[in-house]
C-alpha atoms as a PDB file:
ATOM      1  CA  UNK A   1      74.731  88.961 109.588  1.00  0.00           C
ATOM      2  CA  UNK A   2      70.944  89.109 111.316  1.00  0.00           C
ATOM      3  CA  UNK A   3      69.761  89.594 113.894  1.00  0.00           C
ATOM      4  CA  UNK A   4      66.227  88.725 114.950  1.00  0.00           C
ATOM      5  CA  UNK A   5      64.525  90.497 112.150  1.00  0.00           C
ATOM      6  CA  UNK A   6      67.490  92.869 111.177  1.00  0.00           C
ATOM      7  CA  UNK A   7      69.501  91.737 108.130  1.00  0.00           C
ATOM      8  CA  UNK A   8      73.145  94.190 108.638  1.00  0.00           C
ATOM      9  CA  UNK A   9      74.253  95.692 105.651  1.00  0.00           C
ATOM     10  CA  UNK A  10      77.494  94.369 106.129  1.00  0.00           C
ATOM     11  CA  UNK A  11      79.081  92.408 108.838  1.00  0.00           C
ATOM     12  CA  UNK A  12      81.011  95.475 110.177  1.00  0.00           C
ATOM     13  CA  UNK A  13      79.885  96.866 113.505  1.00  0.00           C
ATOM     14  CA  UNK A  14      80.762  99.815 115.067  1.00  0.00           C
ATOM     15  CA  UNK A  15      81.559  99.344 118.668  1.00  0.00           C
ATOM     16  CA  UNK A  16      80.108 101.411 122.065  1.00  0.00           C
ATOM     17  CA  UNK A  17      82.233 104.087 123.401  1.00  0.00           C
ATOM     18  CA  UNK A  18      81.722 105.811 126.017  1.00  0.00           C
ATOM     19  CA  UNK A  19      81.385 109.943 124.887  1.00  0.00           C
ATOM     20  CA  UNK A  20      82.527 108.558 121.369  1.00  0.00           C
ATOM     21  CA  UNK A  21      79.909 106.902 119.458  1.00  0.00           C
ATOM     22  CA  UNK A  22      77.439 109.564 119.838  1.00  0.00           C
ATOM     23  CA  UNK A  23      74.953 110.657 116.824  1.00  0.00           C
ATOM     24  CA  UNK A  24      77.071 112.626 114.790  1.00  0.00           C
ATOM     25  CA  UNK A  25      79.602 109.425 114.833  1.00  0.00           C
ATOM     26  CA  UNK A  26      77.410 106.541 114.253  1.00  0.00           C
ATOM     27  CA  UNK A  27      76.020 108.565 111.664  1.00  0.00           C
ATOM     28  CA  UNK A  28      79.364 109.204 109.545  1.00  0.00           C
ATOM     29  CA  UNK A  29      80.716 105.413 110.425  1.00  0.00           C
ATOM     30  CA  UNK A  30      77.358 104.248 108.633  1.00  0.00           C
ATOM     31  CA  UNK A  31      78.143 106.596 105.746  1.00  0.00           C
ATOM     32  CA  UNK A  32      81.332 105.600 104.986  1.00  0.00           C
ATOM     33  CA  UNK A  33      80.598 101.530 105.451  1.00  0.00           C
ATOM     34  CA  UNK A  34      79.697 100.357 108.872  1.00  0.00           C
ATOM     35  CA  UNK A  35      76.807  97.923 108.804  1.00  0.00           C
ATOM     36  CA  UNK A  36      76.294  99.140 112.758  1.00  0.00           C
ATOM     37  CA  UNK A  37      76.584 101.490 115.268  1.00  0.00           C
ATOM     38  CA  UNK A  38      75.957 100.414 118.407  1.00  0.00           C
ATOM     39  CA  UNK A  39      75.610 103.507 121.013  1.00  0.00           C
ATOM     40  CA  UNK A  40      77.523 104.598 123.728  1.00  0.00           C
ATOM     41  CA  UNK A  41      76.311 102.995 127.356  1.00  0.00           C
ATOM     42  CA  UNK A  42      73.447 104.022 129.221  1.00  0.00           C
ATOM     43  CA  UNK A  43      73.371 103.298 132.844  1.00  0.00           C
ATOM     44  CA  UNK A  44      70.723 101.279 134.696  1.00  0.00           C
ATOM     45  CA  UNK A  45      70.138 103.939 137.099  1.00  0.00           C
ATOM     46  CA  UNK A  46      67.002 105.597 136.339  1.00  0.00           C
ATOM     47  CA  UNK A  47      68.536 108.631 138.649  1.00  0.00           C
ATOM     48  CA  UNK A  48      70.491 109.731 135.241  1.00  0.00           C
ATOM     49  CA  UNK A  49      68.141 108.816 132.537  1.00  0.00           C
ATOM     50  CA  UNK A  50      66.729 112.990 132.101  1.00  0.00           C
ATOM     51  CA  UNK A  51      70.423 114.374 132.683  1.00  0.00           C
ATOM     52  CA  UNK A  52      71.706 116.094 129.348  1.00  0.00           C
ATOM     53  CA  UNK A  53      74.417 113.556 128.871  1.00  0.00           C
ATOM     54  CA  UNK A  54      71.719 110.658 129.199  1.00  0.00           C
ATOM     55  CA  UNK A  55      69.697 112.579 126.820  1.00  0.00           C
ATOM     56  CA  UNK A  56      72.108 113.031 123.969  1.00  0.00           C
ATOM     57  CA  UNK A  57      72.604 109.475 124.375  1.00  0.00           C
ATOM     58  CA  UNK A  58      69.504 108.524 123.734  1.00  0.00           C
ATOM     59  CA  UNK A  59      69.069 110.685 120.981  1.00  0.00           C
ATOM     60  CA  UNK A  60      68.695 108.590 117.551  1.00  0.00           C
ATOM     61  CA  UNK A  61      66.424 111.684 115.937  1.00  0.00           C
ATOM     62  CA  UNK A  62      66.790 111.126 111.458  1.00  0.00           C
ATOM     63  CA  UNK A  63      69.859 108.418 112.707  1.00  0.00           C
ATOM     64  CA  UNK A  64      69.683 106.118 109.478  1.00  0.00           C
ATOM     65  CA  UNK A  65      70.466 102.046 110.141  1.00  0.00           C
ATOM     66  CA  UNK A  66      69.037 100.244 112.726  1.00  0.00           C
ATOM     67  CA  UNK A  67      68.995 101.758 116.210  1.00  0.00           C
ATOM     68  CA  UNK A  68      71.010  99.527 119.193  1.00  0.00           C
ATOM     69  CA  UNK A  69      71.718 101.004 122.607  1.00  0.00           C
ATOM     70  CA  UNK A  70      73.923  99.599 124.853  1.00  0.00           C
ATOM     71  CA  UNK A  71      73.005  99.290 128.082  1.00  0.00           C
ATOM     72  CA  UNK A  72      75.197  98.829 131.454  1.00  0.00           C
ATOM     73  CA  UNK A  73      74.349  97.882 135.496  1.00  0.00           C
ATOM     74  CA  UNK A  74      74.210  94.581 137.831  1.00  0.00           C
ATOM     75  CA  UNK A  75      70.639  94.742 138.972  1.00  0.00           C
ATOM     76  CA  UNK A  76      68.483  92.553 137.105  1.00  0.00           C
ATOM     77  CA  UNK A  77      65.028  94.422 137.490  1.00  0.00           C
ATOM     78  CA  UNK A  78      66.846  97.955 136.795  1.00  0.00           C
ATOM     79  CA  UNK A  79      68.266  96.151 133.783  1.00  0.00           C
ATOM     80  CA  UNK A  80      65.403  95.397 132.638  1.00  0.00           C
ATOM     81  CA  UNK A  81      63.826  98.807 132.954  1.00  0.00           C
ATOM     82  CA  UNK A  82      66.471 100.127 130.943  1.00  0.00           C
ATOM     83  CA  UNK A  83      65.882  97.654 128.521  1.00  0.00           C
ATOM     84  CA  UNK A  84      62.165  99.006 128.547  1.00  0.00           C
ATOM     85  CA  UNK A  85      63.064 102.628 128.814  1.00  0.00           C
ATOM     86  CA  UNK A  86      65.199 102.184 125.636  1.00  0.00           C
ATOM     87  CA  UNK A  87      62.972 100.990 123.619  1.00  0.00           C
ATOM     88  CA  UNK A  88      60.228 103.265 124.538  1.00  0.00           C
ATOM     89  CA  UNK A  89      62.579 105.920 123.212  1.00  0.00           C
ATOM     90  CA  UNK A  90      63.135 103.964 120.077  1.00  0.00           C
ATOM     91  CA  UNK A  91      66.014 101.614 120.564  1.00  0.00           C
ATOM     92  CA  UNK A  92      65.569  98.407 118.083  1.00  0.00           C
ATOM     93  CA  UNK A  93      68.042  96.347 119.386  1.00  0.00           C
ATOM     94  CA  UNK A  94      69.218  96.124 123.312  1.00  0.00           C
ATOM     95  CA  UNK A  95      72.844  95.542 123.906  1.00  0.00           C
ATOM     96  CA  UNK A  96      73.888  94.360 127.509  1.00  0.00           C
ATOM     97  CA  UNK A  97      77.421  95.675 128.614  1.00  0.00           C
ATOM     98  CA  UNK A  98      79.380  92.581 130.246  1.00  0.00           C
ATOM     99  CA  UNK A  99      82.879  94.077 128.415  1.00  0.00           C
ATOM    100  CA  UNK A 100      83.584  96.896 130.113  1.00  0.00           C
ATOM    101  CA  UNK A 101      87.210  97.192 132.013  1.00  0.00           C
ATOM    102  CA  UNK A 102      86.744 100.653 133.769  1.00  0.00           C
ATOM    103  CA  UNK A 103      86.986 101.167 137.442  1.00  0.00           C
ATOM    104  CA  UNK A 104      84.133 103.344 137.538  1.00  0.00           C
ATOM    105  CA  UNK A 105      81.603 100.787 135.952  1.00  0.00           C
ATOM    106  CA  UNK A 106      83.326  97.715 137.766  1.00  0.00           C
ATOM    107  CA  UNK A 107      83.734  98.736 141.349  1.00  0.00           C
ATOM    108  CA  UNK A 108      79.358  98.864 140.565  1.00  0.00           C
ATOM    109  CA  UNK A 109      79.885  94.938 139.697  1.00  0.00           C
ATOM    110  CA  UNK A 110      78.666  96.214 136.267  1.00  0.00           C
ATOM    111  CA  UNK A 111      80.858  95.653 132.828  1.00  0.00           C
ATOM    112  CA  UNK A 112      83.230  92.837 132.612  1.00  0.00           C
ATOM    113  CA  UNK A 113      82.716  92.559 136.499  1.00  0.00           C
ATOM    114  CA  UNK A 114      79.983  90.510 135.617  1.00  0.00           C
ATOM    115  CA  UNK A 115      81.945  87.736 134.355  1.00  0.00           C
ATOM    116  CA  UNK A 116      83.079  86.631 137.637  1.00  0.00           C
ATOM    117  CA  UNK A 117      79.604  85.988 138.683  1.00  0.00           C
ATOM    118  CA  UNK A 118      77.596  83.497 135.809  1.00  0.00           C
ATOM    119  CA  UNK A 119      74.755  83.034 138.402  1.00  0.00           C
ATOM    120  CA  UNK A 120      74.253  86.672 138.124  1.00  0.00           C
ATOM    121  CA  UNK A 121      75.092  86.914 134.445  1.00  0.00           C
ATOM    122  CA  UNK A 122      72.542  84.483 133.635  1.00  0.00           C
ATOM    123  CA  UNK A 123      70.113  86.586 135.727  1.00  0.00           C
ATOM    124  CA  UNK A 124      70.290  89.970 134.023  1.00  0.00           C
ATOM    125  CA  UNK A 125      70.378  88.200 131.113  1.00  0.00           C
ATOM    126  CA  UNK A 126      67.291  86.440 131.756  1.00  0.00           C
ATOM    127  CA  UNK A 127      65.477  89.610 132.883  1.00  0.00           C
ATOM    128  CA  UNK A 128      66.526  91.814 129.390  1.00  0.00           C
ATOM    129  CA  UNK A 129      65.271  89.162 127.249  1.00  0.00           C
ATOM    130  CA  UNK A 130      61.809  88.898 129.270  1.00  0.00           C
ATOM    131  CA  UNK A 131      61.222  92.748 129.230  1.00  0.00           C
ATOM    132  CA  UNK A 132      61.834  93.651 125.611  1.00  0.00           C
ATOM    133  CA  UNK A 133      60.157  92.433 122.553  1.00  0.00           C
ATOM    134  CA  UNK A 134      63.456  93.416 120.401  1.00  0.00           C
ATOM    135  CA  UNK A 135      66.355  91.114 120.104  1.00  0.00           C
ATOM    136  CA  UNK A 136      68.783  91.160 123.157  1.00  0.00           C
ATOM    137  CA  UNK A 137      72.751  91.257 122.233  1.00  0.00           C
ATOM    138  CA  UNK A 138      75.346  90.853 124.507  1.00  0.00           C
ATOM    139  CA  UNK A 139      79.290  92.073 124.704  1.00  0.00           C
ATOM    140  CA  UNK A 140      81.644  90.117 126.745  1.00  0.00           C
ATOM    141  CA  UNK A 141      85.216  89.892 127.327  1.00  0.00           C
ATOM    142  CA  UNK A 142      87.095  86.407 127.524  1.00  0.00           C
ATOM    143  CA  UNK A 143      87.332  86.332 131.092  1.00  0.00           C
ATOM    144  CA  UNK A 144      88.106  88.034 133.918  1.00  0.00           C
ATOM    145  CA  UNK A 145      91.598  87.316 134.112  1.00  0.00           C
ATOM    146  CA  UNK A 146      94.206  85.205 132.133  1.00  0.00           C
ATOM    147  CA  UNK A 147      93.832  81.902 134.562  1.00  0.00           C
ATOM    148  CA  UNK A 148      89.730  82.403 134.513  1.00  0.00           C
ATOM    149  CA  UNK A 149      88.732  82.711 130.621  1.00  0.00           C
ATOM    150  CA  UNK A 150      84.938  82.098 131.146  1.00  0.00           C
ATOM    151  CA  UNK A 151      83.795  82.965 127.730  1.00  0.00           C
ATOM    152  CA  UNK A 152      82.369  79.820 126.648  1.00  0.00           C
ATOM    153  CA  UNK A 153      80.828  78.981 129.923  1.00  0.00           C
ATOM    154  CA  UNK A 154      78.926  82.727 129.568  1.00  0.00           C
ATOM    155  CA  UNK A 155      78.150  82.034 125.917  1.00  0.00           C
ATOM    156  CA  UNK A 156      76.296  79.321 126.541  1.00  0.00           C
ATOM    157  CA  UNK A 157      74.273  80.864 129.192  1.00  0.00           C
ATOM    158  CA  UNK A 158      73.906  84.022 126.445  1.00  0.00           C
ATOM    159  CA  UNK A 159      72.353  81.699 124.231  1.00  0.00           C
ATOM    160  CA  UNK A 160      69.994  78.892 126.565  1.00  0.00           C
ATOM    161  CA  UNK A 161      68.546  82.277 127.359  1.00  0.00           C
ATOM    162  CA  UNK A 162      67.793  84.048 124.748  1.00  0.00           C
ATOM    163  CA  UNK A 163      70.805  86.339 123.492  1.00  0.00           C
ATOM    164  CA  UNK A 164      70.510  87.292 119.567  1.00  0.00           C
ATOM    165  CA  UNK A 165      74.402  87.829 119.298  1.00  0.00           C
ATOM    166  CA  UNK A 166      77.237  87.719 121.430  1.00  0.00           C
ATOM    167  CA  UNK A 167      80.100  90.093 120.734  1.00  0.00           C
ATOM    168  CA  UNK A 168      83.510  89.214 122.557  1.00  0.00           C
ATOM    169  CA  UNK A 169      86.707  91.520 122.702  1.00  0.00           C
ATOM    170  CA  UNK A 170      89.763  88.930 122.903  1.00  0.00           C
ATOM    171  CA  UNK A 171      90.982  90.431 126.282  1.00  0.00           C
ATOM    172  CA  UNK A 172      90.522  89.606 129.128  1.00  0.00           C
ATOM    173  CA  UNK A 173      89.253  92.382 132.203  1.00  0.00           C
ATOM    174  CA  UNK A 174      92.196  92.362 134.265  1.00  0.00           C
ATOM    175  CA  UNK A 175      94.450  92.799 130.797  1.00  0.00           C
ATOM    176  CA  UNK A 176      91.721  96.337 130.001  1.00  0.00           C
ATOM    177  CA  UNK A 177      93.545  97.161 126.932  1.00  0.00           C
ATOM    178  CA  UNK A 178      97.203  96.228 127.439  1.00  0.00           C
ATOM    179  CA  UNK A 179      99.361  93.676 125.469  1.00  0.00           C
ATOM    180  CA  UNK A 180      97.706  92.016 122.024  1.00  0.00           C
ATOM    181  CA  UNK A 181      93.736  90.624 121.703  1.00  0.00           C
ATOM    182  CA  UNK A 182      93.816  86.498 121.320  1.00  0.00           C
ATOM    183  CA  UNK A 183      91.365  85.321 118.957  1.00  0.00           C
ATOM    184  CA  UNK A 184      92.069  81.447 120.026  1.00  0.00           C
ATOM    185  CA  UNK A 185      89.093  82.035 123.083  1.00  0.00           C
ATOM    186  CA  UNK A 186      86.867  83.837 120.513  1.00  0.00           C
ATOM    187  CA  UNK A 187      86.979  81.318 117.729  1.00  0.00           C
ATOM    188  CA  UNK A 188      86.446  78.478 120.504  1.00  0.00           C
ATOM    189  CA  UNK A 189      82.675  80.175 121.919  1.00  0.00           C
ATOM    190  CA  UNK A 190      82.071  79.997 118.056  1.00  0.00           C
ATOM    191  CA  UNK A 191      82.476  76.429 117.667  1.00  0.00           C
ATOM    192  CA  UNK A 192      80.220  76.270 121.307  1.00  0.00           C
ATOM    193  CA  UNK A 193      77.505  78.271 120.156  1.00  0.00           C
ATOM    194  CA  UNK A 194      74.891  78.495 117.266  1.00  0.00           C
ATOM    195  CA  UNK A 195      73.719  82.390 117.600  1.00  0.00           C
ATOM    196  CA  UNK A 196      76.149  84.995 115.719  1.00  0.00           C
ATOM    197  CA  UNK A 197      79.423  86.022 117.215  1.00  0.00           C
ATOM    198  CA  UNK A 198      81.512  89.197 116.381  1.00  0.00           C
ATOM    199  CA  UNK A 199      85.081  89.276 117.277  1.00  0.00           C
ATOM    200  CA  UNK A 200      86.844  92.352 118.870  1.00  0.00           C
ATOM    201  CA  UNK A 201      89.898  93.977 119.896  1.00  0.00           C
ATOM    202  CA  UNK A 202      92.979  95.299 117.880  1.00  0.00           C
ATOM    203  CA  UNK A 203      91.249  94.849 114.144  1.00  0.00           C
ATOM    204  CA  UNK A 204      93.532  97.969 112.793  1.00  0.00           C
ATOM    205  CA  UNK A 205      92.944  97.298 109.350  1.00  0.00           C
ATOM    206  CA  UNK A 206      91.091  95.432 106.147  1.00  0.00           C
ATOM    207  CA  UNK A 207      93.770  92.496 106.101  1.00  0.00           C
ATOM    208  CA  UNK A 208      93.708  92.067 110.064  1.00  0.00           C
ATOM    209  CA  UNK A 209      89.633  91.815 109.792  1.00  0.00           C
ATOM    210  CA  UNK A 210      90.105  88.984 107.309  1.00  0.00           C
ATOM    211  CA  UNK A 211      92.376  87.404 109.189  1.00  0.00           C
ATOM    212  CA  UNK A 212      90.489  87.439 112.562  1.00  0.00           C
ATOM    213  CA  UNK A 213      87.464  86.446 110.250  1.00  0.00           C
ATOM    214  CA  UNK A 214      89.523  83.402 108.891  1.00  0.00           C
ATOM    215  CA  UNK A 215      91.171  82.481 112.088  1.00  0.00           C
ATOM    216  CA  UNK A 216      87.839  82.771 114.470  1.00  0.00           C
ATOM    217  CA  UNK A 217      85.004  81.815 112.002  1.00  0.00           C
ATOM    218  CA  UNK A 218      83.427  84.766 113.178  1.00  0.00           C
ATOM    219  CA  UNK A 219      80.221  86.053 111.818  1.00  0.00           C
ATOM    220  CA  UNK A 220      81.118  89.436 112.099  1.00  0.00           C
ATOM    221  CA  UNK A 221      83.688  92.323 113.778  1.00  0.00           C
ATOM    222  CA  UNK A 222      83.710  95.127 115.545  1.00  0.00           C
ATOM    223  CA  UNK A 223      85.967  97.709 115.424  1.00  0.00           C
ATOM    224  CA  UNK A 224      86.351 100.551 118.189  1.00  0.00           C
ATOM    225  CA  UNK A 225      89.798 102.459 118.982  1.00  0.00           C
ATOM    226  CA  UNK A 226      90.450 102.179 115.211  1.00  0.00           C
ATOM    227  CA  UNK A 227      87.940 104.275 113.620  1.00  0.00           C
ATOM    228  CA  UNK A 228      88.855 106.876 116.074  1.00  0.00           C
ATOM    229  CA  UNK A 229      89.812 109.569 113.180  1.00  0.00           C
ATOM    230  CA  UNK A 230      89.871 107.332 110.806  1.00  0.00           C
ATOM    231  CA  UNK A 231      85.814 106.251 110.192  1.00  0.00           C
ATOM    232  CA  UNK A 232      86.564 105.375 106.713  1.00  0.00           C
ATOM    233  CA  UNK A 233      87.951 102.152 108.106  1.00  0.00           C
ATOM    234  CA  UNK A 234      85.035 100.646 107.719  1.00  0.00           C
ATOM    235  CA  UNK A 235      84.727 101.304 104.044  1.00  0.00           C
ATOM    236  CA  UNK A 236      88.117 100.026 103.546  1.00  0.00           C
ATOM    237  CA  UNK A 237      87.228  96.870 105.595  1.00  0.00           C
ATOM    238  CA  UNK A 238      84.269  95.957 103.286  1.00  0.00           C
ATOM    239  CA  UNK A 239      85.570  96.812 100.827  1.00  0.00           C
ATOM    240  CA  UNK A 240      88.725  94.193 101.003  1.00  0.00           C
ATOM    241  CA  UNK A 241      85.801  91.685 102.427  1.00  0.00           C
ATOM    242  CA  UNK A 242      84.257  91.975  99.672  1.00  0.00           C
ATOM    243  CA  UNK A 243      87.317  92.659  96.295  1.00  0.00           C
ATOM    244  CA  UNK A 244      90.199  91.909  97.973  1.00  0.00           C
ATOM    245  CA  UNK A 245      91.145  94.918  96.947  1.00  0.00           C
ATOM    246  CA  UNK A 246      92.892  97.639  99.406  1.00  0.00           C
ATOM    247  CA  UNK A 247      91.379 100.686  98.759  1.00  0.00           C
ATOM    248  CA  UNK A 248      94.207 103.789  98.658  1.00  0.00           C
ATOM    249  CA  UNK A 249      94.056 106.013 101.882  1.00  0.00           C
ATOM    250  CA  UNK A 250      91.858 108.975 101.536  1.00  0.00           C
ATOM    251  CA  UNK A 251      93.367 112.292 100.303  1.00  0.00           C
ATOM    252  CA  UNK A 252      94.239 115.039 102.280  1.00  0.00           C
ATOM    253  CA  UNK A 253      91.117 116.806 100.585  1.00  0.00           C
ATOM    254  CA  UNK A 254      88.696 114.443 101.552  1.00  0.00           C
ATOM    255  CA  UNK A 255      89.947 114.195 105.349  1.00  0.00           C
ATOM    256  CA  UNK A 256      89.175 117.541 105.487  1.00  0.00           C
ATOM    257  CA  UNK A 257      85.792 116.629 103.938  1.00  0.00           C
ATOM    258  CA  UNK A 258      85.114 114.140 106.542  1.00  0.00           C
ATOM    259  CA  UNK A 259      86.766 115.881 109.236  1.00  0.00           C
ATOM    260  CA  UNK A 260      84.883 119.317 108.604  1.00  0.00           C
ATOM    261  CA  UNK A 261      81.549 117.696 108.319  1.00  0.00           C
ATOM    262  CA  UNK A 262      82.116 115.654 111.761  1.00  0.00           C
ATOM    263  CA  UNK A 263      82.878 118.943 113.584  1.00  0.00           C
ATOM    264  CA  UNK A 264      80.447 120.875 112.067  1.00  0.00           C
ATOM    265  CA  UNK A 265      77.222 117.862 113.447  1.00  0.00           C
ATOM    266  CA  UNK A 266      78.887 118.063 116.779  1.00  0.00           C
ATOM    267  CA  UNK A 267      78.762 121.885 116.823  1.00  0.00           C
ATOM    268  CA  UNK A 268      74.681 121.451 116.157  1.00  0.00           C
ATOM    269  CA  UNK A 269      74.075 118.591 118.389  1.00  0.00           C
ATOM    270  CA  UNK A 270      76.118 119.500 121.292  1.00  0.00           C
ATOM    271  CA  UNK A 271      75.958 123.345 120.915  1.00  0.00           C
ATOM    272  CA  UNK A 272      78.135 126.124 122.909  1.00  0.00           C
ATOM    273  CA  UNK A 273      80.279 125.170 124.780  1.00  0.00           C
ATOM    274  CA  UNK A 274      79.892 121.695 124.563  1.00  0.00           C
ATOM    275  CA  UNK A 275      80.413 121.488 121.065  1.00  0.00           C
ATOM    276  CA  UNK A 276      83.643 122.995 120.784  1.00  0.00           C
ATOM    277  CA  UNK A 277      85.346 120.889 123.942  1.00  0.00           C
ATOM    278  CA  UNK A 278      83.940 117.035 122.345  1.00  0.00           C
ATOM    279  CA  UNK A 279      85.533 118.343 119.108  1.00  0.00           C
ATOM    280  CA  UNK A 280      89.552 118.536 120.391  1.00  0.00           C
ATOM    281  CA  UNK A 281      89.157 115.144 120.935  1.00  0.00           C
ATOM    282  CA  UNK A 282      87.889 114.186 117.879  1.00  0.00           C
ATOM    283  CA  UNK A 283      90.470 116.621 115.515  1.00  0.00           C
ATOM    284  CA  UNK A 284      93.204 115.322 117.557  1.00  0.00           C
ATOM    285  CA  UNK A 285      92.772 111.688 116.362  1.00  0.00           C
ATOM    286  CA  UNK A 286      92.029 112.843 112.873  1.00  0.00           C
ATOM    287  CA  UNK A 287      95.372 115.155 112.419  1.00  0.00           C
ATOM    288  CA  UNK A 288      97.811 112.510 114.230  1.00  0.00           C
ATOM    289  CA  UNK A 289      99.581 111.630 111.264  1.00  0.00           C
ATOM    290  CA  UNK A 290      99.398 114.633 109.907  1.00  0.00           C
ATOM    291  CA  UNK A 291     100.188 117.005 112.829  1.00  0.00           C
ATOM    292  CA  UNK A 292     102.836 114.285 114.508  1.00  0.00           C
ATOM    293  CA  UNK A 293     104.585 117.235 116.687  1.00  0.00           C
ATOM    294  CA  UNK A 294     101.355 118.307 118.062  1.00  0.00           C
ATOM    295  CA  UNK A 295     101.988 121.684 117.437  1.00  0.00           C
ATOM    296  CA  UNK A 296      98.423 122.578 115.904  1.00  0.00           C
ATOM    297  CA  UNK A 297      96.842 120.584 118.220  1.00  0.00           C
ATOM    298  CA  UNK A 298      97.849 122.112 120.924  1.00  0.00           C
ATOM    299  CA  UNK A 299      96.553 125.489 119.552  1.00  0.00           C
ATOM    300  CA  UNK A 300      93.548 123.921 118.506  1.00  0.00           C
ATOM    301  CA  UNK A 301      92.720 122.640 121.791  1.00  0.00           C
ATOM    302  CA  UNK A 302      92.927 126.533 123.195  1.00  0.00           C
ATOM    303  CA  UNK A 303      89.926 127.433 121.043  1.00  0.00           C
ATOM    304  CA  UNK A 304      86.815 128.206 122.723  1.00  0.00           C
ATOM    305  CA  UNK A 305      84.292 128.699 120.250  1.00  0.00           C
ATOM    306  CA  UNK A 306      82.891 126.797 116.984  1.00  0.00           C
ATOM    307  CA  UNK A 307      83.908 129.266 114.851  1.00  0.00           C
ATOM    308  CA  UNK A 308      87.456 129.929 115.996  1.00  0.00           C
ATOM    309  CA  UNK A 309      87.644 126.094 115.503  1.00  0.00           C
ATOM    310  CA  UNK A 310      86.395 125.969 111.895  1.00  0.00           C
ATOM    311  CA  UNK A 311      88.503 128.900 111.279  1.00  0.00           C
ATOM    312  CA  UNK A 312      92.023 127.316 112.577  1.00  0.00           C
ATOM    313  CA  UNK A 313      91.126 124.188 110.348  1.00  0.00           C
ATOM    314  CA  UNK A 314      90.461 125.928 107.396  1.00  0.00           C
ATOM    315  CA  UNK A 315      93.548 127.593 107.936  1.00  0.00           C
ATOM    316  CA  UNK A 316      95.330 124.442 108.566  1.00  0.00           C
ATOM    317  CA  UNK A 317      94.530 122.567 105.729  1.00  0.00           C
ATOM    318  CA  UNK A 318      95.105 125.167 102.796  1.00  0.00           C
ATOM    319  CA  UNK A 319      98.619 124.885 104.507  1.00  0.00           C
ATOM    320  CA  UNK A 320      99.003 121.133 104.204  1.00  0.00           C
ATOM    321  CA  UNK A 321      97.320 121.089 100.866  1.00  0.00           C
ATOM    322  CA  UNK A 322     100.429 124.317  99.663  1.00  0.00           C
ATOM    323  CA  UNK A 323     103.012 122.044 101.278  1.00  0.00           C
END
């Protein structure tokens, strides 16, 4: 897929999470086959653009693959500041959050708040596009609720205006992430507009991203919750894309790999203590299937330092790999 100038290498995006898809994870989800990584949100608010966690957002210092922040608010002219701000700082791509479902960013009329208001959407949308040279993308969700599923009506607007791609989770905001994603909404803004569209929501595996692919005519997914300890999804996805082949699930030796060498960039980019406490997250995910009772999780999340950390897992795994 392209957009504006920027051929992917695959059709395989990673999507924005917030205090997920920082550097050290868009980095290994482009090493082990995402054509993508789109960054975590950044607020509108120039108030929080120089705090530390609006700095490590921002920070795409030796990132390989093309560079797309993802940006979030409801005021036009601060949206397009952001927009500006971004790419001052080296952002290639802008992406405008209209998907959201959180409280916190809706009760701000930002995130899939938005879609209640296409006057407004078209607006910000308007204003981005104007204030950047870089191609504009946009993530929506299918409404705002089941009875009001808006997403063609707001992917039109998207593209009179000027939106490079339009990526839509098959939810709804009132459904946040409850129930199953329907495709039937996504594959109907295809068939209403000409610029790319990515479908999201609940692509667990290679077979399910060829089906949504089939069904929806996308140009492209997205996958979020999923990679969550499990990045090599995305190599698995293209993979299948591309053979038809499903690739075998990764040893127990090279999850530790992968796992080891995630913990190890968040250690350096996050340093003490912050390091260690984005980490449990992170291990947790990776060691569900392995550590179903939660037993060395829960010791794991008691560790306070890097190397107490890298010392448990260690330990852990020359367990697993003597079992």
């Amino acid at each position: 897929m392209r957009i504006g100038p920027y051929q992917l290498d695959n059709n395989i995006i990673v999507a924005p999470m917030a205090g997920i898809t920082d550097r050290p994870f868009r980095q290994l989800c482009r090493r082990l086959g995402a054509g993508l990584a789109v960054s975590e949100m950044m607020s509108s608010n120039p108030k929080v653009w120089k705090t530390d966690k609006s700095m490590n957002r921002m920070d795409h210092s030796g990132e390989s693959g093309i560079r797309s922040v993802q940006i979030a608010g409801a005021d036009p002219l601060l949206m397009a500041q952001a927009a500006q701000f971004n790419v001052a700082n080296g952002a290639q791509i802008i992406d405008i959050n209209m998907g959201c479902p959180a409280k916190k960013v809706n009760k701000k009329l930002a995130g899939s708040a938005l879609l209640q208001y296409p006057e407004l959407v078209e607006q910000i949308v308007q204003a981005v596009v104007d204030a950047v040279e870089v191609p504009v993308t946009l993530k929506i969700r299918t409404g705002w609720d089941t009875q009001n599923r808006n997403g063609v009506e707001i992917a039109k607007i998207a593209e009179r205006n000027g939106i490079a791609s339009l990526a839509v989770h098959g939810r709804t905001k009132a459904c946040m992430y409850k129930g199953e994603a329907e495709y039937a909404t996504i594959r109907d803004i295809k068939r209403a507009v000409n610029i790319p569209v990515v479908a999201n929501g609940d692509i667990t595996s290679a077979q399910k991203a060829k089906q949504v692919l089939d069904y929806t005519g996308a140009d492209a997914i997205m996958i979020g919750r999923a990679a969550q300890g499990r990045p090599w999804i995305f190599r698995e996805i293209d993979h299948f894309l591309r053979t038809g082949e499903q690739l075998p699930a990764p040893e127990i030796s090279e999850v530790r790999s992968i796992l080891m060498e995630h913990l190890e960039n968040l250690h350096q980019f996050y340093g003490e203590p912050m390091g260690a406490r984005i980490a449990r997250k992170h291990v947790s995910w990776y060691l569900q299937a392995h550590d179903q009772a939660g037993q060395f999780r829960r010791v794991f999340n008691a560790l306070e330092t890097p190397s107490e950390q890298i010392e448990a897992l260690e330990q852990y795994f020359e367990t697993l790999a003597a079992n």
